[in-house]
N, C-alpha and C. Protein backbone atom coordinates (compact mmCIF):
# COMPACT_ATOMS: atom_id res chain seq x y z
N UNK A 1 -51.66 17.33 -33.15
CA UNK A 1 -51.98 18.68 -32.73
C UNK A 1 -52.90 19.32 -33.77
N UNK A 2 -53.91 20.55 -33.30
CA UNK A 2 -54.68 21.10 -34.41
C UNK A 2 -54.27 22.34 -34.68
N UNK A 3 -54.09 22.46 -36.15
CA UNK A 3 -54.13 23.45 -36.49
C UNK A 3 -53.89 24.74 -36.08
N UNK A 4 -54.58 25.25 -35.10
CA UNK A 4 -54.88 25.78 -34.31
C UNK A 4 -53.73 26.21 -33.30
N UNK A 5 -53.07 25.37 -33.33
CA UNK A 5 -51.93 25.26 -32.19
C UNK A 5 -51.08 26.01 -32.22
N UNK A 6 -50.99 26.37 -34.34
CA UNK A 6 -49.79 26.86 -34.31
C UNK A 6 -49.97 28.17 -34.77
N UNK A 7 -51.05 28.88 -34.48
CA UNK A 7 -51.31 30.35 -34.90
C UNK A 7 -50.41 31.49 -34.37
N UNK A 8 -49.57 30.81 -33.42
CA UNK A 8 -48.91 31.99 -32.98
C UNK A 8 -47.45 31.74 -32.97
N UNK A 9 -46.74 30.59 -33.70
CA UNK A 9 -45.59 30.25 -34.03
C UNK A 9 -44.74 31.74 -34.60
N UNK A 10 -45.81 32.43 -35.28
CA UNK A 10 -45.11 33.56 -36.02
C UNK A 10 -44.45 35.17 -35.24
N UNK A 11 -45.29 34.92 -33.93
CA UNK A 11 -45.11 36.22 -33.02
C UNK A 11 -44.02 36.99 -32.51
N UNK A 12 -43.48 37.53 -32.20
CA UNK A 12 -42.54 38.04 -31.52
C UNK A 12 -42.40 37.32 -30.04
N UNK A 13 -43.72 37.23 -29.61
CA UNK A 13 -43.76 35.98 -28.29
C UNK A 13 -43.27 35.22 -28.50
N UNK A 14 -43.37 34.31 -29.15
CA UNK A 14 -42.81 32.86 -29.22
C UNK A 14 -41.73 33.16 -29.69
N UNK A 15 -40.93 33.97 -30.89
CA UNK A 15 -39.87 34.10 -31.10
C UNK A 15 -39.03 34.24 -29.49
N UNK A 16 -39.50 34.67 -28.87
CA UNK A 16 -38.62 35.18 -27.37
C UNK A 16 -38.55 34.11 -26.46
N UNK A 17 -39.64 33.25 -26.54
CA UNK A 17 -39.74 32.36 -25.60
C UNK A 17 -39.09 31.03 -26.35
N UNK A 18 -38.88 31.09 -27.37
CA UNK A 18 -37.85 29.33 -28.01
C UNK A 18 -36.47 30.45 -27.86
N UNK A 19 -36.01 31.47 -27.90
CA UNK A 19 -34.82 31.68 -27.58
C UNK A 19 -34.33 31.57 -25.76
N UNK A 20 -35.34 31.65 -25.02
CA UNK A 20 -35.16 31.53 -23.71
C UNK A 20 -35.06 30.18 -23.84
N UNK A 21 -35.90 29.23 -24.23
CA UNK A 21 -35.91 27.68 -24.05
C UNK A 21 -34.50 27.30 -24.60
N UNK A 22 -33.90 28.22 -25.77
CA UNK A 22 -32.19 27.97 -26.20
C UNK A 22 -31.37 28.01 -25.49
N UNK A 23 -31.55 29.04 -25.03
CA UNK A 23 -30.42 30.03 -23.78
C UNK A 23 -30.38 28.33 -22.63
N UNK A 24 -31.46 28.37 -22.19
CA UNK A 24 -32.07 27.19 -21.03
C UNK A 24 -31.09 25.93 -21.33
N UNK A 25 -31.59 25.77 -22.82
CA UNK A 25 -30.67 24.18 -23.54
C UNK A 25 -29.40 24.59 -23.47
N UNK A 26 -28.40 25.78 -23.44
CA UNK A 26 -27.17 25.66 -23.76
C UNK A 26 -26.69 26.16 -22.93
N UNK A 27 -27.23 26.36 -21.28
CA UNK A 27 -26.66 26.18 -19.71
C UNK A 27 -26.58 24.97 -19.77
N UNK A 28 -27.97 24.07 -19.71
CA UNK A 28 -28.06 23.16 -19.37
C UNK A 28 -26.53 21.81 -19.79
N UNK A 29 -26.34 22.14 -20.92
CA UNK A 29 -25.04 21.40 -22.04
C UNK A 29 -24.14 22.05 -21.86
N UNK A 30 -23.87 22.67 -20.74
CA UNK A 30 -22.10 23.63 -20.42
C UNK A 30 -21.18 23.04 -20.16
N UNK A 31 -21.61 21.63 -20.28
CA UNK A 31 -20.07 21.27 -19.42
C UNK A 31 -18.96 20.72 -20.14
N UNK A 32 -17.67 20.58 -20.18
CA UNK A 32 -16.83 20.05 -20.99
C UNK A 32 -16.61 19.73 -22.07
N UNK A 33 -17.47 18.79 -22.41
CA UNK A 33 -17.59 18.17 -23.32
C UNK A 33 -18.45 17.76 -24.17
N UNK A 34 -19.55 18.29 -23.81
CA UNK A 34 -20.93 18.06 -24.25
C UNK A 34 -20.80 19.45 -25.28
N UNK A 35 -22.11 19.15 -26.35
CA UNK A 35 -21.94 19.81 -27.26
C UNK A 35 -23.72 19.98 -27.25
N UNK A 36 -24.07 21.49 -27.70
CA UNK A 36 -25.48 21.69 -27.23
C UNK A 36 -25.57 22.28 -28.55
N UNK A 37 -27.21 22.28 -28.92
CA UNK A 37 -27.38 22.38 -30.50
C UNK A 37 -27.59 23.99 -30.87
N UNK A 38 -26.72 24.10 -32.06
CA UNK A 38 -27.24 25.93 -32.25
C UNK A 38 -28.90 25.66 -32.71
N UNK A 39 -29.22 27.50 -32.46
CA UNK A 39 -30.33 27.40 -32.67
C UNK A 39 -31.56 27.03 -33.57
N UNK A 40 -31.13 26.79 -34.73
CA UNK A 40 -31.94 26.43 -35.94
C UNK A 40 -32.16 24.63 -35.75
N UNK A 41 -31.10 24.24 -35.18
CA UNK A 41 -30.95 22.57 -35.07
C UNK A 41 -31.82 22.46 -33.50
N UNK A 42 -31.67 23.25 -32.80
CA UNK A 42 -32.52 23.18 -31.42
C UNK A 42 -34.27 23.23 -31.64
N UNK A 43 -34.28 24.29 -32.42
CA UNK A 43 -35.80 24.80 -33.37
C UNK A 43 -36.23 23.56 -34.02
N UNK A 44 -35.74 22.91 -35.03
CA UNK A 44 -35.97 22.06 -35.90
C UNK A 44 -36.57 20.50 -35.11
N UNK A 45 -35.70 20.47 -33.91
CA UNK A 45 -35.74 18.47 -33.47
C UNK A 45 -36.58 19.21 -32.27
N UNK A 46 -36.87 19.85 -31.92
CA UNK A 46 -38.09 20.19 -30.54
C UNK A 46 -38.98 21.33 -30.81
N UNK A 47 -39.65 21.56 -32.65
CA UNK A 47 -40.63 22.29 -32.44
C UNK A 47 -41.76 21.61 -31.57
N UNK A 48 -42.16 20.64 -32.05
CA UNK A 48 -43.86 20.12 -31.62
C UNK A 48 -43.76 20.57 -29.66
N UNK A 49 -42.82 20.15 -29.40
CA UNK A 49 -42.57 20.44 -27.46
C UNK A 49 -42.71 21.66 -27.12
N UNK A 50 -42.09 22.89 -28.32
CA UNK A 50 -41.84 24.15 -28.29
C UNK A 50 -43.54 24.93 -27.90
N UNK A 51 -44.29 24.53 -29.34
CA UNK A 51 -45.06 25.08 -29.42
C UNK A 51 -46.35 24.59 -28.14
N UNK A 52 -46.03 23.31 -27.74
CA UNK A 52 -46.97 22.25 -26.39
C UNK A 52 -46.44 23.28 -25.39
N UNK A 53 -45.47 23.63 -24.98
CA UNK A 53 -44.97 24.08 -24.15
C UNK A 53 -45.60 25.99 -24.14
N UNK A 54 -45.67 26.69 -25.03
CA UNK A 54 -45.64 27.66 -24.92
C UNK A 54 -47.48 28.29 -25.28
N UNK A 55 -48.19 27.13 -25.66
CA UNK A 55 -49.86 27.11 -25.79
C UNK A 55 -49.72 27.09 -24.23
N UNK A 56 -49.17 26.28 -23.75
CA UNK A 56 -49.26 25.78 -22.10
C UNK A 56 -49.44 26.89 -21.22
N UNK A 57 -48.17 27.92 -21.84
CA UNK A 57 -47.68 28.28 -20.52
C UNK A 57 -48.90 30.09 -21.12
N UNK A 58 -49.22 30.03 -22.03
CA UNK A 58 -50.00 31.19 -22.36
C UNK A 58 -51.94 31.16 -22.30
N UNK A 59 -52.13 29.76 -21.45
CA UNK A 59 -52.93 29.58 -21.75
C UNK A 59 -54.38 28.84 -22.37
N UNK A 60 -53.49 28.18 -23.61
CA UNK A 60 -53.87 27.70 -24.45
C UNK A 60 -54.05 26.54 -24.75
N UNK A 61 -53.85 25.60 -23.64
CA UNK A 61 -53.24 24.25 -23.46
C UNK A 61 -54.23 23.16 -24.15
N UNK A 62 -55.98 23.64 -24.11
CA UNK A 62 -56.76 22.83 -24.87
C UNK A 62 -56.62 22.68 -26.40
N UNK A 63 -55.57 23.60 -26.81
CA UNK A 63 -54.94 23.71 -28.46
C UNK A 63 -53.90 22.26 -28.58
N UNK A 64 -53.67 21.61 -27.69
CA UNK A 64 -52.63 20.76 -27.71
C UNK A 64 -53.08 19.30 -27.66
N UNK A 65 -54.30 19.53 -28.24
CA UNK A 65 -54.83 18.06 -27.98
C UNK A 65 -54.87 17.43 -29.22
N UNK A 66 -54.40 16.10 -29.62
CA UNK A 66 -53.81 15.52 -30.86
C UNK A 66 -55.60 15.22 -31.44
């Protein structure tokens, strides 16, 4: 990814939109027995998807090219 990609990691946007993608991960892991990751461990093992995902959905998607 360039550089570029991650200019807006810092925003209040993206802060809102990896907590929706949390919220999303820890319906998704409701059931019984399954165990779904708090948020710093959710943040940490799926930034690069986070930030692919949210260039995507704002736009920006030619930022995502390796």
């Amino acid at each position: 990814m360039r550089q570029s990609a991650f200019n807006d990691i810092f925003s209040d946007k993206f802060a809102g939109f990896v907590s929706r993608m949390w919220l999303d991960h820890c319906d998704e892991n409701s059931s019984f027995y399954s165990v779904a990751d708090d948020y710093p461990t959710y943040l940490i093992k799926n930034f690069k998807y986070l930030v692919r995902k949210f260039n995507t959905q704002n736009g920006n998607e030619h930022l995502n090219i390796k």
